[in-house]
Protein backbone atom coordinates (compact mmCIF):
# COMPACT_ATOMS: atom_id res chain seq x y z
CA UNK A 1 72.87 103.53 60.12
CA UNK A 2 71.43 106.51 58.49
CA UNK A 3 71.72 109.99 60.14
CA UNK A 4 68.74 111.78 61.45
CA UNK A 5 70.18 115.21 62.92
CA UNK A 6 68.54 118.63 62.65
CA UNK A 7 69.95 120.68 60.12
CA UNK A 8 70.60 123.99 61.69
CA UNK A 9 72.62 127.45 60.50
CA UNK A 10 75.92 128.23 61.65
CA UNK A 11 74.91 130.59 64.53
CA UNK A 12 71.99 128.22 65.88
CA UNK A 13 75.10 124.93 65.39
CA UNK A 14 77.59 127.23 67.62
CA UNK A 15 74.97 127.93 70.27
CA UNK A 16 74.45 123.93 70.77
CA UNK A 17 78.55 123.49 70.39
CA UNK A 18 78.73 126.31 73.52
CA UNK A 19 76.45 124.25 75.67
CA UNK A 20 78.01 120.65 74.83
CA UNK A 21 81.27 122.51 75.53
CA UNK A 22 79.91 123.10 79.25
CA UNK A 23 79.14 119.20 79.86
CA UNK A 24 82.53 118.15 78.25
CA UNK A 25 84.14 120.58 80.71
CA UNK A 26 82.30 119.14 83.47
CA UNK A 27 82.73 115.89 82.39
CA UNK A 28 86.99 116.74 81.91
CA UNK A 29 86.27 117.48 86.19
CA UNK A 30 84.83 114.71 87.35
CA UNK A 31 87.05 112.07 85.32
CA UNK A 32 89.90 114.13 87.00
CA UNK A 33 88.78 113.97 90.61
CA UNK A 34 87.96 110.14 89.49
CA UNK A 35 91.60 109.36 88.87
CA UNK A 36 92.78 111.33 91.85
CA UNK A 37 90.63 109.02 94.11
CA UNK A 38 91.66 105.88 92.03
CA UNK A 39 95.08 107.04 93.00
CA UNK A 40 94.56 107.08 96.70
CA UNK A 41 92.58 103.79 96.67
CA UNK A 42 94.51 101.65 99.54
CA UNK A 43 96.80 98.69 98.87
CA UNK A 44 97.02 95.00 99.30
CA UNK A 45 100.68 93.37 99.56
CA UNK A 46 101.15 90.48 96.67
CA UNK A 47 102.81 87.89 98.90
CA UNK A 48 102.50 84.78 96.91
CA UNK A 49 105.20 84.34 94.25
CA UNK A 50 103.56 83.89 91.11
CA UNK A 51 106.31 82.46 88.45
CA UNK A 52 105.99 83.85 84.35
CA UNK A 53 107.12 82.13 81.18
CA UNK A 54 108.76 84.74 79.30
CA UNK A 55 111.45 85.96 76.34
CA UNK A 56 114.10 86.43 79.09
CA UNK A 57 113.07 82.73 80.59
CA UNK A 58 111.32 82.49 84.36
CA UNK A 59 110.40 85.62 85.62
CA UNK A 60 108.86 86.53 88.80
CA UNK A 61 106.05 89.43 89.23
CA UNK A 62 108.75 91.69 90.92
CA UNK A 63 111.31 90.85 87.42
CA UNK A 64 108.38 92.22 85.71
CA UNK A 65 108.11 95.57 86.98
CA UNK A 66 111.70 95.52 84.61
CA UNK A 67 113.64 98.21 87.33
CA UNK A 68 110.54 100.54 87.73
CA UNK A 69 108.43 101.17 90.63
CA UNK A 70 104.61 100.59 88.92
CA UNK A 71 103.53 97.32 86.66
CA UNK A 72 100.31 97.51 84.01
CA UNK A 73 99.24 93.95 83.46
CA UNK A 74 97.00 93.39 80.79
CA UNK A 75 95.12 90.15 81.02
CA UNK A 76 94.63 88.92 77.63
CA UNK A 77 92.24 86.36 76.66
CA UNK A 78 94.09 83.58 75.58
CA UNK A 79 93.60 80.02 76.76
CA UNK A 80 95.93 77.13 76.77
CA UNK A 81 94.17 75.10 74.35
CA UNK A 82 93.29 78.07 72.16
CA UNK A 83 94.98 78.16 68.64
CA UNK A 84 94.48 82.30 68.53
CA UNK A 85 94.22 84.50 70.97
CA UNK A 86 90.71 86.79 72.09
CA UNK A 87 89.69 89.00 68.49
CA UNK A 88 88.18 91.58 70.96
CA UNK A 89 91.68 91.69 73.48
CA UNK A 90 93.45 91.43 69.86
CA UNK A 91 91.58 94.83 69.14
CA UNK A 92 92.62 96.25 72.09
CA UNK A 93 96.01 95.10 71.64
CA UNK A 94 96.51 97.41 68.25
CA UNK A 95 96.71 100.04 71.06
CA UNK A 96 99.66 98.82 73.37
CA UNK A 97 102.70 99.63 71.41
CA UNK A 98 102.11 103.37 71.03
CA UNK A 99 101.79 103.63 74.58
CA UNK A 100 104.46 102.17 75.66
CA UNK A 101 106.72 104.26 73.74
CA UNK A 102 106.09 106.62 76.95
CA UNK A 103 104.92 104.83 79.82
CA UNK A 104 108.73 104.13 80.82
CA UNK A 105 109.52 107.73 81.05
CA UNK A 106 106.67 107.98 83.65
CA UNK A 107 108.41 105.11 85.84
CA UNK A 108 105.93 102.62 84.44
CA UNK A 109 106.32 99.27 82.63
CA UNK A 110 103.36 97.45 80.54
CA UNK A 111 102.90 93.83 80.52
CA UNK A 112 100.86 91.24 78.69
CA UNK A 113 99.84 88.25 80.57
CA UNK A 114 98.01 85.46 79.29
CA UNK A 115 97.68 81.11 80.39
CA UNK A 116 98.64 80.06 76.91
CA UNK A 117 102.06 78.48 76.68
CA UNK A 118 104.73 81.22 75.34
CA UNK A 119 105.51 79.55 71.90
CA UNK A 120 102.00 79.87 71.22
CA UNK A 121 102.47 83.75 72.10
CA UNK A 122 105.30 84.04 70.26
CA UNK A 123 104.25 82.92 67.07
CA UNK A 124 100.94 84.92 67.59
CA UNK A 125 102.33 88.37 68.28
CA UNK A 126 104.54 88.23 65.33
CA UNK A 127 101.31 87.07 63.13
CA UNK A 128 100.52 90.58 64.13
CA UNK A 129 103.61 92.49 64.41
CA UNK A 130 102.87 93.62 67.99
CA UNK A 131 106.12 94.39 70.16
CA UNK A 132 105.04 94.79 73.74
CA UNK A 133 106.43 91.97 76.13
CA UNK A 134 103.71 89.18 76.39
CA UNK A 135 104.72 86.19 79.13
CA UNK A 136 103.01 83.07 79.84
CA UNK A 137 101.21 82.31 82.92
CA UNK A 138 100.18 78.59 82.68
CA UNK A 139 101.01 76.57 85.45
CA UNK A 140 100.45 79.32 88.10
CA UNK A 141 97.52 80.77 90.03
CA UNK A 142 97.98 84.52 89.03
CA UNK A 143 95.07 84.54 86.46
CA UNK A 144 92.69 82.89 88.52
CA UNK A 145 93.52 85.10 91.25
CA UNK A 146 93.28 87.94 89.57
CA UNK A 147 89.69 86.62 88.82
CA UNK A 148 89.87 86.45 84.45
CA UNK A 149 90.27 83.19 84.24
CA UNK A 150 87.97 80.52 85.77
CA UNK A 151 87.56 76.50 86.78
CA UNK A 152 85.73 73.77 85.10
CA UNK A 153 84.00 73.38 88.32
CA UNK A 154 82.84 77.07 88.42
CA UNK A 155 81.67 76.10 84.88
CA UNK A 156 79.64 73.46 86.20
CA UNK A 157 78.03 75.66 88.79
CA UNK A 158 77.77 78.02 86.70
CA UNK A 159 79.06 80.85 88.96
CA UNK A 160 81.84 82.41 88.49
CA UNK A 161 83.52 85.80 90.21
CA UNK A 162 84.07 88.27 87.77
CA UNK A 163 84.36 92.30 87.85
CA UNK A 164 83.73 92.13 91.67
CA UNK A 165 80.05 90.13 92.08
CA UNK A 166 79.26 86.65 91.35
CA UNK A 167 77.23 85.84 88.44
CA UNK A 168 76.62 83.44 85.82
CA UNK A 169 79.54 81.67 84.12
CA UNK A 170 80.45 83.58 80.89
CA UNK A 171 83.74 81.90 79.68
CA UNK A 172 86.94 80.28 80.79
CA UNK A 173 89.10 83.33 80.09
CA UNK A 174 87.60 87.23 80.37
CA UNK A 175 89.39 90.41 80.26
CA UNK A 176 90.93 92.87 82.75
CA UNK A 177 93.37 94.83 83.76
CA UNK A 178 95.53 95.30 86.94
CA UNK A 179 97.94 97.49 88.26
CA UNK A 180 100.92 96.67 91.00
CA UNK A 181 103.32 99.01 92.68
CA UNK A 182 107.18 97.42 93.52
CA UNK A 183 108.36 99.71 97.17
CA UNK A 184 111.95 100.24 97.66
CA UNK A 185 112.12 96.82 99.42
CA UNK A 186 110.65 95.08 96.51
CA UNK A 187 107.74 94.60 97.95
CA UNK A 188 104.74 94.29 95.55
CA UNK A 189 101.44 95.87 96.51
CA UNK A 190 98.54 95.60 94.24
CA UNK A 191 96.48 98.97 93.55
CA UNK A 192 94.05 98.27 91.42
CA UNK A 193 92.15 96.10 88.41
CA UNK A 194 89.38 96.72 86.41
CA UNK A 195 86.94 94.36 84.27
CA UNK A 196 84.59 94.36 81.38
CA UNK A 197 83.63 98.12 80.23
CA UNK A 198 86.38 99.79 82.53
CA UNK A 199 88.97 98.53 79.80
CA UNK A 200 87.44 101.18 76.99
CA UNK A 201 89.66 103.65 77.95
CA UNK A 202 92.54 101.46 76.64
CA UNK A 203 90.57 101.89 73.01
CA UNK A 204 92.01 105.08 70.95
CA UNK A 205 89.66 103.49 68.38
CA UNK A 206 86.75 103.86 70.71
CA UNK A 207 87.53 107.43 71.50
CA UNK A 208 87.72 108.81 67.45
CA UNK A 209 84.45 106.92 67.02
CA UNK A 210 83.02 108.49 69.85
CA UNK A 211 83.34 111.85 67.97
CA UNK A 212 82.13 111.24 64.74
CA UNK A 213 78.04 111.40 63.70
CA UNK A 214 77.49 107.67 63.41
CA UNK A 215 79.61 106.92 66.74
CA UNK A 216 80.26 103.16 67.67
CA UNK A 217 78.05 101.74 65.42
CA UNK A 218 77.88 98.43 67.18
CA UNK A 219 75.12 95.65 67.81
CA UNK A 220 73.61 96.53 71.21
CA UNK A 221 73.41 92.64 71.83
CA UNK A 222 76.59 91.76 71.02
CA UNK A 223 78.78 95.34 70.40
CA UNK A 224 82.21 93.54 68.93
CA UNK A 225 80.66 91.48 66.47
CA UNK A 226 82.30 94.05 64.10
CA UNK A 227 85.62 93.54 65.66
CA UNK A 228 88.11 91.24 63.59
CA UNK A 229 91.59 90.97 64.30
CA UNK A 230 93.47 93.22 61.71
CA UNK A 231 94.64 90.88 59.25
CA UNK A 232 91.30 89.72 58.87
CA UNK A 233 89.95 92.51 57.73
């Protein structure tokens, strides 16, 4: 991708920095009053008891939450016939760690949820030295009620539910992301999930390349193709 920008003097380049400065602003506004009503969206009790498959054996979602009050669940792309998991949810995943250096002093814990059995996992976060706690959710309902994983018979139809409207089938396993909140009865309310493009904010990559000249870079028609997981590289 070659670069086609005006060349301009220092004065004219500060004048055009001034008035990108304005819709940044703006845009720093709305993304705030954005997350203010995300916060205030209403909640829907979790009363099915969905079981994990994790390092510290069966877990419930409540165990999860790991003695805070809110849960991040990744849902990462990983089926249980897969030998590797998702390179795109593997790309995300370079981000996790960092993170959750701090989410627990904020009174929130971040999980990694996937259907493939937990050896498999195991032996694929240490392929890639993650550290974040990844459990196992094969044999339960939560990822197909959670709507990122989907049925051979919604394959057949080809319909599936995904990112809140029906469509065509795309795959058995898709990304997302939801959040839960544990009350101090243990009750667990779900707040909120999020599909497809909502997950870029979870990309620090994403949000360097957005600054520099040649930005993403990517394929319109297929924007990861780039992507490989990072021993690949």
């Amino acid at each position: 991708m070659e670069l086609n920008r005006e060349i301009v003097s220092e004065s004219e380049w500060l004048v055009a920095r001034r008035d990108l400065l304005t819709r940044e602003k703006e845009f720093t506004r709305q993304r705030d009053a954005l997350s203010a009503a995300r916060r205030e969206m209403p909640m829907v009790k979790t009363d099915k008891e969905y079981v994990f498959d994790g390092p510290n054996g069966k877990e419930t979602l409540a165990d999860l939450f790991d003695g805070r009050s809110q849960l991040i669940v990744y849902h990462f792309m990983f089926g249980p016939d897969w030998e590797e998991g998702c390179k795109s949810c593997s790309y995300l995943a370079d981000h996790f760690d960092g993170a959750n250096y701090h989410l627990p002093q904020r009174d929130a814990t971040f999980v990694v949820v996937s259907r493939a059995p937990l050896s498999k996992l195991q032996s694929y976060k240490e392929r890639l030295g993650w550290r974040f706690k990844w459990v196992s959710s094969h044999g339960s309902d939560f990822n197909f009620d959670y709507h990122v994983s989907f049925t051979n018979e919604e394959e057949k139809k080809n319909e599936a539910y995904y990112n809140y409207a029906k469509g065509e089938f795309i795959f058995d396993e898709l990304p997302g992301l939801s959040v839960f909140y544990k009350d101090e009865n243990g009750d667990v309310f779900h707040t909120y999930s999020t599909y497809a493009r909502g997950l870029d904010f979870l990309v620090g990559t994403y949000n360097l390349l957005d600054l520099v000249p040649k930005g993403r870079d990517e394929n319109p028609e297929s924007t990861m193709d780039w992507v490989r997981r990072h021993d690949e590289y």
